[in-house]
N, C-alpha and C. Protein backbone atom coordinates (compact mmCIF):
# COMPACT_ATOMS: atom_id res chain seq x y z
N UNK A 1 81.70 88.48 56.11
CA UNK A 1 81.97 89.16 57.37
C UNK A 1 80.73 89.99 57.73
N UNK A 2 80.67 89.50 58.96
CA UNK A 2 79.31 90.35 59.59
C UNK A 2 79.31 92.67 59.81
N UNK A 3 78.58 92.80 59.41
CA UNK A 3 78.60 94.06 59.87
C UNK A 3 79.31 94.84 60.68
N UNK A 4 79.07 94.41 61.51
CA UNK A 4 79.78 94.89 63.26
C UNK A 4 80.75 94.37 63.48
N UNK A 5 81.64 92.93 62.91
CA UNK A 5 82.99 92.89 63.32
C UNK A 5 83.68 94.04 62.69
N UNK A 6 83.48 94.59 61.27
CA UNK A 6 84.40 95.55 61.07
C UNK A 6 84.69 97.03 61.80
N UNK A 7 83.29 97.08 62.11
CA UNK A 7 82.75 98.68 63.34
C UNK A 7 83.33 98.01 64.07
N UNK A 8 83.64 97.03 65.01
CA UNK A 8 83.78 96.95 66.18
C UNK A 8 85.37 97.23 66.26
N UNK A 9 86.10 96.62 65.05
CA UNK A 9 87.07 96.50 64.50
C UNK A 9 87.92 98.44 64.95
N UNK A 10 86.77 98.93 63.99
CA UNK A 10 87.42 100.38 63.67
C UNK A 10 86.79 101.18 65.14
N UNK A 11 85.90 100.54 66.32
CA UNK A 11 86.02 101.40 67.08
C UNK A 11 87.11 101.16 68.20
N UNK A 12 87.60 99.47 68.57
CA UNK A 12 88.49 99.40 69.03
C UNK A 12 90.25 100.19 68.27
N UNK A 13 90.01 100.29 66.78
CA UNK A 13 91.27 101.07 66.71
C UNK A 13 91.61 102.37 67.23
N UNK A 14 90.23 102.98 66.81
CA UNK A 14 89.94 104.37 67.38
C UNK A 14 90.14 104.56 68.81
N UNK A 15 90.05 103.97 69.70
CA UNK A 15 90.02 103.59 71.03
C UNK A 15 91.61 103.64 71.57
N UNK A 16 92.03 102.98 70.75
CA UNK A 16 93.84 102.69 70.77
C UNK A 16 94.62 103.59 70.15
N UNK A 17 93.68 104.29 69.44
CA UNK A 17 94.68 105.69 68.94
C UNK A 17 94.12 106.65 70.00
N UNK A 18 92.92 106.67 70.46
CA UNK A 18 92.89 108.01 71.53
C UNK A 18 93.55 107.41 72.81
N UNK A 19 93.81 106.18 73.32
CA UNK A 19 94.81 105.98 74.58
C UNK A 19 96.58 106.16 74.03
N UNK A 20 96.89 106.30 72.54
CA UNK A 20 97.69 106.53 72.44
C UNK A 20 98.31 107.78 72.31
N UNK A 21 97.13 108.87 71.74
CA UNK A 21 97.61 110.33 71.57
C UNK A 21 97.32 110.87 72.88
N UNK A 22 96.62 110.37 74.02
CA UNK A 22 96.57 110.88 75.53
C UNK A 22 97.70 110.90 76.35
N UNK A 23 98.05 109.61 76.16
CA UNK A 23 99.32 109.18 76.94
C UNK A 23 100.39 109.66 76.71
N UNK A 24 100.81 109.56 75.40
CA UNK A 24 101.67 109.80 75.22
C UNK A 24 102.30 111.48 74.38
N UNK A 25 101.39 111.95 74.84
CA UNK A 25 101.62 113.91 74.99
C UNK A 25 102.12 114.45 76.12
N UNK A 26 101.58 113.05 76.92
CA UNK A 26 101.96 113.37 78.29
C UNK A 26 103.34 112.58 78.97
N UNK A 27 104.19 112.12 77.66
CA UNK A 27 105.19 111.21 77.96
C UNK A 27 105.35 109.89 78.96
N UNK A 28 103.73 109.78 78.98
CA UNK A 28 103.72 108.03 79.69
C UNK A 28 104.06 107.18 79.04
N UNK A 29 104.62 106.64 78.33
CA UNK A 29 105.06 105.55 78.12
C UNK A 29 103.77 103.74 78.23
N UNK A 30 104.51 103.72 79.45
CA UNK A 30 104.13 102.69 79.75
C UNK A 30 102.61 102.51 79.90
N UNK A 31 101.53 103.70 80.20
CA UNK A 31 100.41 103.99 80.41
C UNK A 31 99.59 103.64 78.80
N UNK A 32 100.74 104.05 78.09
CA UNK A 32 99.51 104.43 76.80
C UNK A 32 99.83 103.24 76.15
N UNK A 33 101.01 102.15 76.57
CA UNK A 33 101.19 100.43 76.24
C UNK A 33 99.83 99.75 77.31
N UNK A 34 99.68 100.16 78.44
CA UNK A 34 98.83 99.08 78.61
C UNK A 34 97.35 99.70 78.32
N UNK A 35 97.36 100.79 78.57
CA UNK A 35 96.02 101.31 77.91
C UNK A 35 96.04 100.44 76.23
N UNK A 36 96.91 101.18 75.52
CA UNK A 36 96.76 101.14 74.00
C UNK A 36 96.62 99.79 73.33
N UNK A 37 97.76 99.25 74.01
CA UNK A 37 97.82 97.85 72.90
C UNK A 37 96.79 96.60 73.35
N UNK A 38 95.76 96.43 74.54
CA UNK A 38 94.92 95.43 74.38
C UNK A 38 93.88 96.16 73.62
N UNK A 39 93.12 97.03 73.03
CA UNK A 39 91.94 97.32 71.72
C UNK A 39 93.22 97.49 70.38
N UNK A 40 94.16 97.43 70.36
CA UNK A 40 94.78 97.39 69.07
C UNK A 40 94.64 95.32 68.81
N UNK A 41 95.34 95.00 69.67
CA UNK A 41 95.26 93.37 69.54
C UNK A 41 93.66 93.22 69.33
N UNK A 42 92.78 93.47 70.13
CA UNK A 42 91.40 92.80 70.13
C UNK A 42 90.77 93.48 68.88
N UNK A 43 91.16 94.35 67.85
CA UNK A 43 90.87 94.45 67.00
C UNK A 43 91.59 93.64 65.56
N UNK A 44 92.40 93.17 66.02
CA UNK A 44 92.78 92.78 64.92
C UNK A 44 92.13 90.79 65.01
N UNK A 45 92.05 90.76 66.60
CA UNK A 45 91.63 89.21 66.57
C UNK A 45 89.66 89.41 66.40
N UNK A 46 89.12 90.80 66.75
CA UNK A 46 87.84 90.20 65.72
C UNK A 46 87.39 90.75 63.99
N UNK A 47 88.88 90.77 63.50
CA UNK A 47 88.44 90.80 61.91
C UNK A 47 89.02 88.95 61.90
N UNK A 48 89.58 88.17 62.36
CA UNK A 48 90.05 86.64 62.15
C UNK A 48 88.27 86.36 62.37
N UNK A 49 88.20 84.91 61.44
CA UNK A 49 87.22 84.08 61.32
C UNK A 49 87.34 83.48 62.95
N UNK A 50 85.99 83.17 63.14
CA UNK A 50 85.73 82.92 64.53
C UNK A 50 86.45 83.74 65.85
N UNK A 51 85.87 85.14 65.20
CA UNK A 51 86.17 86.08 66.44
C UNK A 51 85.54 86.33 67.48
N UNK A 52 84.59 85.16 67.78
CA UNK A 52 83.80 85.58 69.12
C UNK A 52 84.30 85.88 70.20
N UNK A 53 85.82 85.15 70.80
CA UNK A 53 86.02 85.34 71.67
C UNK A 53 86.81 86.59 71.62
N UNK A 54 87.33 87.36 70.98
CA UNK A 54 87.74 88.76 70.59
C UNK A 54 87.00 89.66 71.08
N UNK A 55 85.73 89.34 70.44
CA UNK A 55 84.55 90.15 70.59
C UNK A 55 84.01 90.17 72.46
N UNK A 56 83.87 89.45 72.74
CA UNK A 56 83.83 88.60 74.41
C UNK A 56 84.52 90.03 74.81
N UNK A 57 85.94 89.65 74.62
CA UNK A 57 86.87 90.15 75.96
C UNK A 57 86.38 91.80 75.64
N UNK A 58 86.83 92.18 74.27
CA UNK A 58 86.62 93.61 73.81
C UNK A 58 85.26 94.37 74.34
N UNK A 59 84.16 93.76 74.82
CA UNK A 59 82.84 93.65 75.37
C UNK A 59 83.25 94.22 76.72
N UNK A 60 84.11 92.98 77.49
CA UNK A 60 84.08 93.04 78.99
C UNK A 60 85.23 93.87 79.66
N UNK A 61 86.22 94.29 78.73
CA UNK A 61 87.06 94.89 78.83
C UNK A 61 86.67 96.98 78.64
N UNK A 62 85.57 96.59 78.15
CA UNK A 62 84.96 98.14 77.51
C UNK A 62 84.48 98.75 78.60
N UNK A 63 83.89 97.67 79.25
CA UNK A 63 83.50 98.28 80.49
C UNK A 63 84.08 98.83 81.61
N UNK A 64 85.52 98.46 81.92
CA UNK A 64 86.93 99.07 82.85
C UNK A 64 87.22 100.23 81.71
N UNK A 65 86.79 100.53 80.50
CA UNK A 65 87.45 101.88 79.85
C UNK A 65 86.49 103.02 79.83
N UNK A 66 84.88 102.54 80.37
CA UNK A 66 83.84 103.22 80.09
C UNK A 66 84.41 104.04 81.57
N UNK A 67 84.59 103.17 82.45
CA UNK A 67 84.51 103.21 84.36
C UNK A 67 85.96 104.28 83.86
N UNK A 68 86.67 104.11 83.06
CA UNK A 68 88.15 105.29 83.54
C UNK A 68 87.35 106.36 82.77
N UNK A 69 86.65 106.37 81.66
CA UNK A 69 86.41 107.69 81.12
C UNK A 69 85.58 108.17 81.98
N UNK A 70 84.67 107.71 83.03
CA UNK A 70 83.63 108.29 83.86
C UNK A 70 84.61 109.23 85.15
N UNK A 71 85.41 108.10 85.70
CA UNK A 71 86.39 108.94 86.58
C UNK A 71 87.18 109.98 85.91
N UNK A 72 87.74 109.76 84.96
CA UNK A 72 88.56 111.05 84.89
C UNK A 72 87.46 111.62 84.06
N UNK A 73 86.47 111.77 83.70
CA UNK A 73 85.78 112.55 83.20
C UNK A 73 84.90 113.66 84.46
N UNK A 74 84.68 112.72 85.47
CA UNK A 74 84.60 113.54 87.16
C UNK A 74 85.37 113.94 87.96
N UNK A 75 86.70 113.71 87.95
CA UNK A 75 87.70 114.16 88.40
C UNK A 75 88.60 115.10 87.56
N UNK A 76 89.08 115.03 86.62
CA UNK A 76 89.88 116.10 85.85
C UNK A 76 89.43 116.65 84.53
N UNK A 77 89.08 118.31 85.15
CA UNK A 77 88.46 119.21 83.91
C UNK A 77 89.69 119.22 83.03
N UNK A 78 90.47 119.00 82.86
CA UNK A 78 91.62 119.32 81.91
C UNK A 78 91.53 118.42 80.99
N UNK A 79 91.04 117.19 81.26
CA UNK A 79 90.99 116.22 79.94
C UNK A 79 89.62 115.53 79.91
N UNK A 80 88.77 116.54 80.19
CA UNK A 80 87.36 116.20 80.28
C UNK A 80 87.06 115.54 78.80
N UNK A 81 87.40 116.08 77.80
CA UNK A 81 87.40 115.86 76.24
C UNK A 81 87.61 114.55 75.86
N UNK A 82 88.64 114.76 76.41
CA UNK A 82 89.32 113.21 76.19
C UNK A 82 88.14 111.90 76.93
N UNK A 83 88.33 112.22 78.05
CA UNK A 83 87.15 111.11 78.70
C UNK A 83 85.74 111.09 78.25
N UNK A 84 85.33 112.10 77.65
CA UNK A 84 83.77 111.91 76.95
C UNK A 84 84.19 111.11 75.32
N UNK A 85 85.48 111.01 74.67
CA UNK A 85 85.33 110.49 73.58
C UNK A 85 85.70 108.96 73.82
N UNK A 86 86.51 108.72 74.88
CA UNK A 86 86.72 107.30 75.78
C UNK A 86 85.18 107.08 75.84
N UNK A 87 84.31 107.93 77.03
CA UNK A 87 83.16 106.66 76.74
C UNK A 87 82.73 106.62 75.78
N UNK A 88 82.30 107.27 75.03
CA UNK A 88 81.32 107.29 73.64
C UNK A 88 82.33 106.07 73.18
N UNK A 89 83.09 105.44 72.92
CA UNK A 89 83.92 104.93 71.90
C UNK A 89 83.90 103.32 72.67
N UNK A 90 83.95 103.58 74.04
CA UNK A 90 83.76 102.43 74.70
C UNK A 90 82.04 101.70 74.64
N UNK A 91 81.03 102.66 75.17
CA UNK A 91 79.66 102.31 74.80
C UNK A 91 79.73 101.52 73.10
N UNK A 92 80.11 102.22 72.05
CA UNK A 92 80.23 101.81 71.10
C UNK A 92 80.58 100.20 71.08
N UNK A 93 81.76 100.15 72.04
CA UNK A 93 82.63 98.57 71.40
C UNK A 93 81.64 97.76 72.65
N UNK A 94 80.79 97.84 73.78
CA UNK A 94 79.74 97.38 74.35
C UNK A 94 78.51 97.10 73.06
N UNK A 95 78.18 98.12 72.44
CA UNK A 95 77.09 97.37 71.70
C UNK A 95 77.07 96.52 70.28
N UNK A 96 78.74 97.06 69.88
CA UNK A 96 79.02 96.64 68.49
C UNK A 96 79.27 94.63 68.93
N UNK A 97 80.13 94.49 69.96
CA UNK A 97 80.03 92.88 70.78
C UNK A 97 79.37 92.38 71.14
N UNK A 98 78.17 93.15 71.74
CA UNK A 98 77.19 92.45 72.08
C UNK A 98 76.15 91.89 70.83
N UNK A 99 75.92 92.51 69.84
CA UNK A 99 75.67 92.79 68.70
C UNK A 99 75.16 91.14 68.04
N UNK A 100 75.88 89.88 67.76
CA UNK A 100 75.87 88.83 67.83
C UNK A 100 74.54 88.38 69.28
N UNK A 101 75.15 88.37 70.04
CA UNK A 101 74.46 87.86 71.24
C UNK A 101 72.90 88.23 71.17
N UNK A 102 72.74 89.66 70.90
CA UNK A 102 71.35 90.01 70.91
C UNK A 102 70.59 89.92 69.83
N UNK A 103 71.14 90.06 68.76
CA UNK A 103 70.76 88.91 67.74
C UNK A 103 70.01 87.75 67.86
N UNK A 104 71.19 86.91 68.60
CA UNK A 104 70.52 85.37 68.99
C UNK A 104 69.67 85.10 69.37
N UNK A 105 69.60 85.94 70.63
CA UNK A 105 68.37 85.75 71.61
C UNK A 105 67.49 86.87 71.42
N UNK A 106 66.64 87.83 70.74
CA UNK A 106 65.85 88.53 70.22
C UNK A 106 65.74 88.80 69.01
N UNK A 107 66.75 88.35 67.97
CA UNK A 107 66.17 88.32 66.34
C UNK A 107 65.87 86.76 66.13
N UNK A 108 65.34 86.10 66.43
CA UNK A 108 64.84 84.91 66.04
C UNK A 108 64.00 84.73 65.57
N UNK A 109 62.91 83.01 65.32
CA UNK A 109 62.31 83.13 64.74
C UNK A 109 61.10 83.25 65.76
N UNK A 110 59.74 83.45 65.61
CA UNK A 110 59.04 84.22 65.88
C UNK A 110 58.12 82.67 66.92
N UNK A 111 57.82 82.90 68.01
CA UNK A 111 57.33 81.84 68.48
C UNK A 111 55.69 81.59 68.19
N UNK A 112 55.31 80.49 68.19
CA UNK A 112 53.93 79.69 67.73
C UNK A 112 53.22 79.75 68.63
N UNK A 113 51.53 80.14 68.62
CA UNK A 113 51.23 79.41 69.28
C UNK A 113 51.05 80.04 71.07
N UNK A 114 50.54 79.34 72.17
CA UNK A 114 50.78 80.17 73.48
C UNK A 114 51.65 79.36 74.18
């Protein structure tokens, strides 16, 4: 197992426990299910062998959680906290996915020649 599926692993859990202790202090329910449970699932599908596409969605999906921690991080001082550890945690699951990809195409082997 590669490095970064397990980080990516433990930042999508982390991710799903802070949409779960947000939400649900605040007795949403239903908010902290659809917040919470797609980085609980997408963590558990990139510790499975051939988790790229795990990794994919958890990537493109990070980016609609980066965009809510920015808004409510500009709109409401009351859970400003909360939205700066949303992005930090989201940036995280952006570079831990991408991680593979940039690999590919910039750790290679070294070109010959002009």
């Amino acid at each position: 197992m590669k490095p970064a599926k397990p980080l990516l692993a433990l930042a999508l859990l982390a991710l799903s426990a802070l949409y779960a202790f947000w939400f649900l202090r605040g007795g949403e329910t239903v908010a902290a299910c659809v917040f919470g449970l797609p980085p609980l699932l997408l963590a558990f599908g990139t510790l499975r062998a051939g988790a790229a596409r795990a990794a994919f969605w958890a990537g493109l999906l990070a980016l609609f959680w980066f965009s809510h921690g920015v808004m409510i991080a500009w709109s409401s001082p009351s859970e400003r906290s909360l939205a700066w550890i949303e992005i930090a945690l989201s940036l995280a699951v952006v570079t831990l996915a991408s991680q593979a990809g940039l690999r590919a195409r910039f750790g290679g082997r070294k070109r010959s020649g002009g």
